[in-house]
Protein backbone atom coordinates (compact mmCIF):
# COMPACT_ATOMS: atom_id res chain seq x y z
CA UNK A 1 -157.87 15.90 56.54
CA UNK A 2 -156.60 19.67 55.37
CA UNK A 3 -157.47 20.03 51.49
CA UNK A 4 -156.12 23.05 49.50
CA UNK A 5 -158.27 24.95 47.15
CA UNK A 6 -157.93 23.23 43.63
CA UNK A 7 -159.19 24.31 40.50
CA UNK A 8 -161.19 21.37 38.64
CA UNK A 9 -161.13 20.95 35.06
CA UNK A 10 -164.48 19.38 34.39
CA UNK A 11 -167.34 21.10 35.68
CA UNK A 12 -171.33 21.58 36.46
CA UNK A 13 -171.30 25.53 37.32
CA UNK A 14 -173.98 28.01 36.98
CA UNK A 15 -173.75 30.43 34.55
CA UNK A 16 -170.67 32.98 34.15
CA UNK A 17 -168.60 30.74 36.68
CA UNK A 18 -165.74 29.15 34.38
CA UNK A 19 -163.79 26.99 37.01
CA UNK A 20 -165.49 25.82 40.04
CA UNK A 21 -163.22 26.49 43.29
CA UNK A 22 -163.73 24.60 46.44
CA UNK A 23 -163.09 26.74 49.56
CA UNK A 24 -160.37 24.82 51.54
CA UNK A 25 -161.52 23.00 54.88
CA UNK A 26 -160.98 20.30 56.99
CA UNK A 27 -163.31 16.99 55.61
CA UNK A 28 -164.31 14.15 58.14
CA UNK A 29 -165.56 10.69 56.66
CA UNK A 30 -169.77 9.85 56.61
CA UNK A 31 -170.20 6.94 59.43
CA UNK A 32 -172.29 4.92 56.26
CA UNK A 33 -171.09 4.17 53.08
CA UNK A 34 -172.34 2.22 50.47
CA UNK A 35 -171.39 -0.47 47.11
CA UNK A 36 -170.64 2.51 45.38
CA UNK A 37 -169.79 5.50 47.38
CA UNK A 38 -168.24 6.88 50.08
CA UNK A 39 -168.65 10.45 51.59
CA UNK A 40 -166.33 12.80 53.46
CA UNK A 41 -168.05 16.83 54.43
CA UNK A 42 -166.51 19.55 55.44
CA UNK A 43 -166.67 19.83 59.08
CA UNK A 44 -167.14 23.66 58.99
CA UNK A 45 -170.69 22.98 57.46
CA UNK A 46 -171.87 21.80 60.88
CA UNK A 47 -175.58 20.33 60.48
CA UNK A 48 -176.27 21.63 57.07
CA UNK A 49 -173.27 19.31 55.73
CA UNK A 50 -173.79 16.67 57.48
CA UNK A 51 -177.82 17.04 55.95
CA UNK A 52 -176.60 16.99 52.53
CA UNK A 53 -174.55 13.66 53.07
CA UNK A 54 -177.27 11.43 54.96
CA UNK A 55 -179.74 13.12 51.81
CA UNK A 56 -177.01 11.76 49.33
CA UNK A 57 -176.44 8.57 51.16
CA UNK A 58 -180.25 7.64 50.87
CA UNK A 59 -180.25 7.97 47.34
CA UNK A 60 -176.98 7.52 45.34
CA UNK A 61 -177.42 3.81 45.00
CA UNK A 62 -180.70 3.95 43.31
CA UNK A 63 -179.47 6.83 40.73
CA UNK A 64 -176.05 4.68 40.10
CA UNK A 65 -177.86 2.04 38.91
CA UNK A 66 -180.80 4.33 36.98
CA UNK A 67 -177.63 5.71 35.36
CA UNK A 68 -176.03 2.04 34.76
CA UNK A 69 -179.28 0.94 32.82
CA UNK A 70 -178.80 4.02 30.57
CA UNK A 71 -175.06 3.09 30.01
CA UNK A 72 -175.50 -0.24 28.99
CA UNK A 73 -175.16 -1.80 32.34
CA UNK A 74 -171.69 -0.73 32.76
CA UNK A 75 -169.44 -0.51 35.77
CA UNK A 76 -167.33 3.40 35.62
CA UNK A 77 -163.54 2.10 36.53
CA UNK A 78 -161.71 3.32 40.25
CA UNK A 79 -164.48 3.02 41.93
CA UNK A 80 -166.39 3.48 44.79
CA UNK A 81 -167.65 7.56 43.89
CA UNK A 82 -166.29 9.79 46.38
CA UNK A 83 -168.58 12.45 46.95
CA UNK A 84 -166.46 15.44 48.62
CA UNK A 85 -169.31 17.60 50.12
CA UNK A 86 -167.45 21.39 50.26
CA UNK A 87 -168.61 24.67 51.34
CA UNK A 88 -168.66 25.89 47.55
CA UNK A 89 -171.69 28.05 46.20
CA UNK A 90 -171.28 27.96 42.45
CA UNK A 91 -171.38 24.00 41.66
CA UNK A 92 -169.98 20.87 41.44
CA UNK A 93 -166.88 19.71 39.82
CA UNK A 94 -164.09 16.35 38.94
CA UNK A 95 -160.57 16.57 38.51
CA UNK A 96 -160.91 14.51 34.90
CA UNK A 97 -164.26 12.68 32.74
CA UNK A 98 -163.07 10.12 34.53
CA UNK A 99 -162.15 11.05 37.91
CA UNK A 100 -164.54 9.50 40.48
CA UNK A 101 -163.93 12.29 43.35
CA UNK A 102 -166.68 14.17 42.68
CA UNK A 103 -166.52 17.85 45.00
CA UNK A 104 -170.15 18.84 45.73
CA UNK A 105 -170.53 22.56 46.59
CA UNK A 106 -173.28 22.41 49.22
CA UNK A 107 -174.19 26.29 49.20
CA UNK A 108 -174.73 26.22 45.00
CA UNK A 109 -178.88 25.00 45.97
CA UNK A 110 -181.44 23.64 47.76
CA UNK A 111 -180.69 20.64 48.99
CA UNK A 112 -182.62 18.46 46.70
CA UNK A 113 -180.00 20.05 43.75
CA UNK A 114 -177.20 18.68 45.37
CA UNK A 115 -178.51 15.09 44.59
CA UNK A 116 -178.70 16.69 40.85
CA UNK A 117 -175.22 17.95 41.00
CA UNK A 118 -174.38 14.13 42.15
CA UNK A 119 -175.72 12.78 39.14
CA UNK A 120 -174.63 15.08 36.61
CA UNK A 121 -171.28 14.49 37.70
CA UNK A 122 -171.79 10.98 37.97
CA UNK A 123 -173.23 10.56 34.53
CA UNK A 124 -169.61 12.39 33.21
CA UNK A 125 -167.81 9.61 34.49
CA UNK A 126 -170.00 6.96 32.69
CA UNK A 127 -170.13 8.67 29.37
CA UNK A 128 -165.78 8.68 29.63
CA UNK A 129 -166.07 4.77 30.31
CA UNK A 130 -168.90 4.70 27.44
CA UNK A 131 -166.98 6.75 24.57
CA UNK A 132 -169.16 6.74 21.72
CA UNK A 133 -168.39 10.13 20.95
CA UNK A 134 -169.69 11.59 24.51
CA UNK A 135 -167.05 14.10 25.92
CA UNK A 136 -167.41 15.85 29.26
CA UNK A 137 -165.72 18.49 28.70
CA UNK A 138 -167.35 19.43 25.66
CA UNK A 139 -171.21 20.97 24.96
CA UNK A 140 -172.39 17.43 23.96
CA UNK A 141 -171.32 15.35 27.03
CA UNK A 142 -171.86 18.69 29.30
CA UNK A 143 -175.39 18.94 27.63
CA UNK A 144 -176.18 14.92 28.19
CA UNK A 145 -174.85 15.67 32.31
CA UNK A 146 -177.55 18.28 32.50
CA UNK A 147 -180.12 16.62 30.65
CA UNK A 148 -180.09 13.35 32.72
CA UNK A 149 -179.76 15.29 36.05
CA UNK A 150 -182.71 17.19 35.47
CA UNK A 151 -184.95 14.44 34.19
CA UNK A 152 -184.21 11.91 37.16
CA UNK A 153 -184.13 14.86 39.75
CA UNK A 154 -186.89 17.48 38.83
CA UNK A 155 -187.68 20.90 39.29
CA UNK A 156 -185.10 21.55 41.67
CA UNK A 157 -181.92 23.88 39.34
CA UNK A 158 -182.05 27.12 40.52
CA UNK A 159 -182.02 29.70 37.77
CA UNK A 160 -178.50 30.52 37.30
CA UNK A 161 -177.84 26.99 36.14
CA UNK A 162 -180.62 27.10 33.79
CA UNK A 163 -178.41 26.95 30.16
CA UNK A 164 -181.27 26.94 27.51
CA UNK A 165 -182.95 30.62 27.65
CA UNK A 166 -178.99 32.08 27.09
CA UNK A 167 -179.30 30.21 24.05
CA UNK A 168 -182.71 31.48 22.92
CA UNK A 169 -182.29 35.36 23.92
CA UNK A 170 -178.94 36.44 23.93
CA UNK A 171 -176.17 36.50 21.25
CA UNK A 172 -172.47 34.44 22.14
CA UNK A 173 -170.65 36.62 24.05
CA UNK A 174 -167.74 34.54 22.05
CA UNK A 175 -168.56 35.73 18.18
CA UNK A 176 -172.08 37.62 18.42
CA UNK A 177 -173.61 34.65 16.81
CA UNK A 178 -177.29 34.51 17.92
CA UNK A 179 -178.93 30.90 18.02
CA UNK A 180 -175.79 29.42 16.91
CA UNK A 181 -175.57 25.67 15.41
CA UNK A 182 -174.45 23.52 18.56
CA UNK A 183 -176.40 19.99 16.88
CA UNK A 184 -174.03 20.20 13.71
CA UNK A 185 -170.58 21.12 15.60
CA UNK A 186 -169.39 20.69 19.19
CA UNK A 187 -167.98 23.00 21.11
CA UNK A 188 -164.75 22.06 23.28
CA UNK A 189 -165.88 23.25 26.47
CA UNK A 190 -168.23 22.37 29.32
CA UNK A 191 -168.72 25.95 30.47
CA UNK A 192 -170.04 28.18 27.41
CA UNK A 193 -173.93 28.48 28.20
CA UNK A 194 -174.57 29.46 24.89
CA UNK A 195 -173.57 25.59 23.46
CA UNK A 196 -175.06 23.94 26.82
CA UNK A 197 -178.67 25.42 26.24
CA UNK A 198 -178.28 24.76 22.41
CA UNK A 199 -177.59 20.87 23.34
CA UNK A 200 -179.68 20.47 26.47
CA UNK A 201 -182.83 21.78 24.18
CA UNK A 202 -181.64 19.54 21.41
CA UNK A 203 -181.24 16.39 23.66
CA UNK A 204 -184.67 17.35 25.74
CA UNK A 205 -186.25 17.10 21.71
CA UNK A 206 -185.00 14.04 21.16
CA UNK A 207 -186.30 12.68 24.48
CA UNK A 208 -189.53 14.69 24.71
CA UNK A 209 -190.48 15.61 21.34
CA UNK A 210 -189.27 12.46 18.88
CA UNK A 211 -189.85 9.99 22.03
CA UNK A 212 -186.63 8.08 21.90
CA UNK A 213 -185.35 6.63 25.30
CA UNK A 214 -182.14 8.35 26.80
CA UNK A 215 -180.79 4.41 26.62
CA UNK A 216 -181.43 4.59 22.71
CA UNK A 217 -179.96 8.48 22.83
CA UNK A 218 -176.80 7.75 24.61
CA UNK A 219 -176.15 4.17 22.61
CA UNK A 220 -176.44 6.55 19.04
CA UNK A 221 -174.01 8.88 20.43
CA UNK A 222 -171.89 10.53 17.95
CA UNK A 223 -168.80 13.42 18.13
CA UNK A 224 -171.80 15.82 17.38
CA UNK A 225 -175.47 15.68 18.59
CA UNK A 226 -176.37 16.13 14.86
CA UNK A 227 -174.59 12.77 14.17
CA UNK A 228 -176.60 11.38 17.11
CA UNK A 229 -179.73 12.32 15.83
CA UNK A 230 -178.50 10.49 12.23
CA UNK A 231 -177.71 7.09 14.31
CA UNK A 232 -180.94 7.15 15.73
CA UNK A 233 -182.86 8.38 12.72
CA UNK A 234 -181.13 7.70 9.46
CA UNK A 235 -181.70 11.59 8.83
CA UNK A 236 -179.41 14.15 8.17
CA UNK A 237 -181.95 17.10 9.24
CA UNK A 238 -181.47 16.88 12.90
CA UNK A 239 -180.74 20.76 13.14
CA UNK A 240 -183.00 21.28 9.90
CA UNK A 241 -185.85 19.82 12.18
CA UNK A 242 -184.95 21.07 15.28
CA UNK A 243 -184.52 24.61 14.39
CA UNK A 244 -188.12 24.40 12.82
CA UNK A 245 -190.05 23.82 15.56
CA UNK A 246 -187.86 25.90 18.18
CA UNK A 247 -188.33 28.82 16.52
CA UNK A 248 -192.04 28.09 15.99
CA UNK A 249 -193.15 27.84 19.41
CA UNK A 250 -190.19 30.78 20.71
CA UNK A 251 -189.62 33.37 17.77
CA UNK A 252 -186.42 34.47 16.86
CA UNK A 253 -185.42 38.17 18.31
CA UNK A 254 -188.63 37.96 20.93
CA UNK A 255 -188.39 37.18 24.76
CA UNK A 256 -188.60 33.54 24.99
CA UNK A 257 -189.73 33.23 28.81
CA UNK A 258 -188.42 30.15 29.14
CA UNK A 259 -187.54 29.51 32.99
CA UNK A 260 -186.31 25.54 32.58
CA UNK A 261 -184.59 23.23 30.71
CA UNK A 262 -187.42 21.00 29.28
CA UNK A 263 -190.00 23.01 27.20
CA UNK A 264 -191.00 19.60 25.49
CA UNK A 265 -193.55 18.25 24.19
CA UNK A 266 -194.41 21.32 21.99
């Protein structure tokens, strides 16, 4: 099938990319399929594609239902997954929270990341089925995406999708605020690294640092990871707390030489 290049709204990208495009091609069905996904690659990837989707196909049931014990055993609506392997470099992308074609860029990684790309995606589509506050398209859902990919596939995100150093170092590039409050207010977008690292490092605290299971995590979710932190704790101080520690271990306005997205536990 032909496919035009189409702009998606909800997004994994690495940083500076805003909207991840998928080059146009001509896609051609995976021979396998499973319960809960099907696969079509873009012919024009020869071998390499066709790597990526026998990879994917090997281990997309086992991570649906890893992800489905940390939902509370829910089923995501429209399925099976369709898992659109494209010739992209910067990403991976879904036409809505919900949407279930997920469009895999095959040239954003190593081929290990585009199982992590799967996921994060993946996990975007539970949390819209989940609600509890969890939004996709905003730092706290985009954060949670990351956060899950990372843990169940690790050491594999090549640095430019690596969100919590911007956070640390640099100022926003949107108001010159540096180490701005992410935990008590969410940002409305899944593509400002600034808010991503702020909430990945947050999340990666609770998980790491005050031991709670991304099950417990995802069932206290809130409209703001600070009201997260309050469901699971009864506390008010999440950012208080947070903040404390963070800038113990990586001073404020000194090189934090942070290369990943899980510093914990400090």
């Amino acid at each position: 099938m032909k496919t035009k290049s189409i702009k998606k709204s909800h997004v994994f990208s690495k940083q500076g990319v805003v909207e991840v495009i998928h080059p146009a091609g001509t896609f051609k069905a995976h021979p396998q399929q499973t319960a809960h996904f099907k696969i079509t690659v873009d012919s024009g990837l020869g071998q390499a594609g066709t790597d990526v989707a026998n990879a994917l196909i090997q281990t997309c049931e086992q991570d649906f239902t890893t992800l489905q014990g940390y939902f509370g055993n829910i089923t995501p609506k429209s399925m099976p997954f369709h898992l659109i392997v494209t010739s992209g470099n910067s990403g991976a992308s879904h036409a809505t929270c919900k949407a279930t074609a997920l469009s895999i860029g095959a040239k954003s990684g190593p081929l290990p990341f585009m199982r992590s790309l799967v996921i994060a995606e993946e996990d975007e589509v539970f949390q819209a089925n989940f609600g509890r506050g969890w939004n996709c398209g905003f730092s706290n859902g985009e954060g949670l995406s990351r956060v899950l990919a990372n843990d169940m596939v690790q050491g594999v995100e090549p640095q430019g999708f690596v969100s919590p150093p911007v956070w640390l170092d640099q100022k926003s590039d949107v108001d010159g605020v540096y180490r701005e409050d992410w935990v008590s207010k969410t940002d409305n977008t899944d593509t400002n690294y600034f808010s991503i690292g702020c909430s990945v490092l947050f999340l990666n605290w609770l998980r790491f640092q005050l031991n709670y299971s991304w099950s417990q995590i995802i069932a206290a979710g809130a409209p703001t990871l600070g009201g997260t932190y309050q469901n699971l704790t009864g506390k008010s101080d999440g950012w208080a707390s947070f903040t404390t520690l963070i800038n113990q271990k990586f001073p404020p306005n000194q090189p934090s030489n942070l290369t990943k997205d899980n510093p914990f536990p400090l």
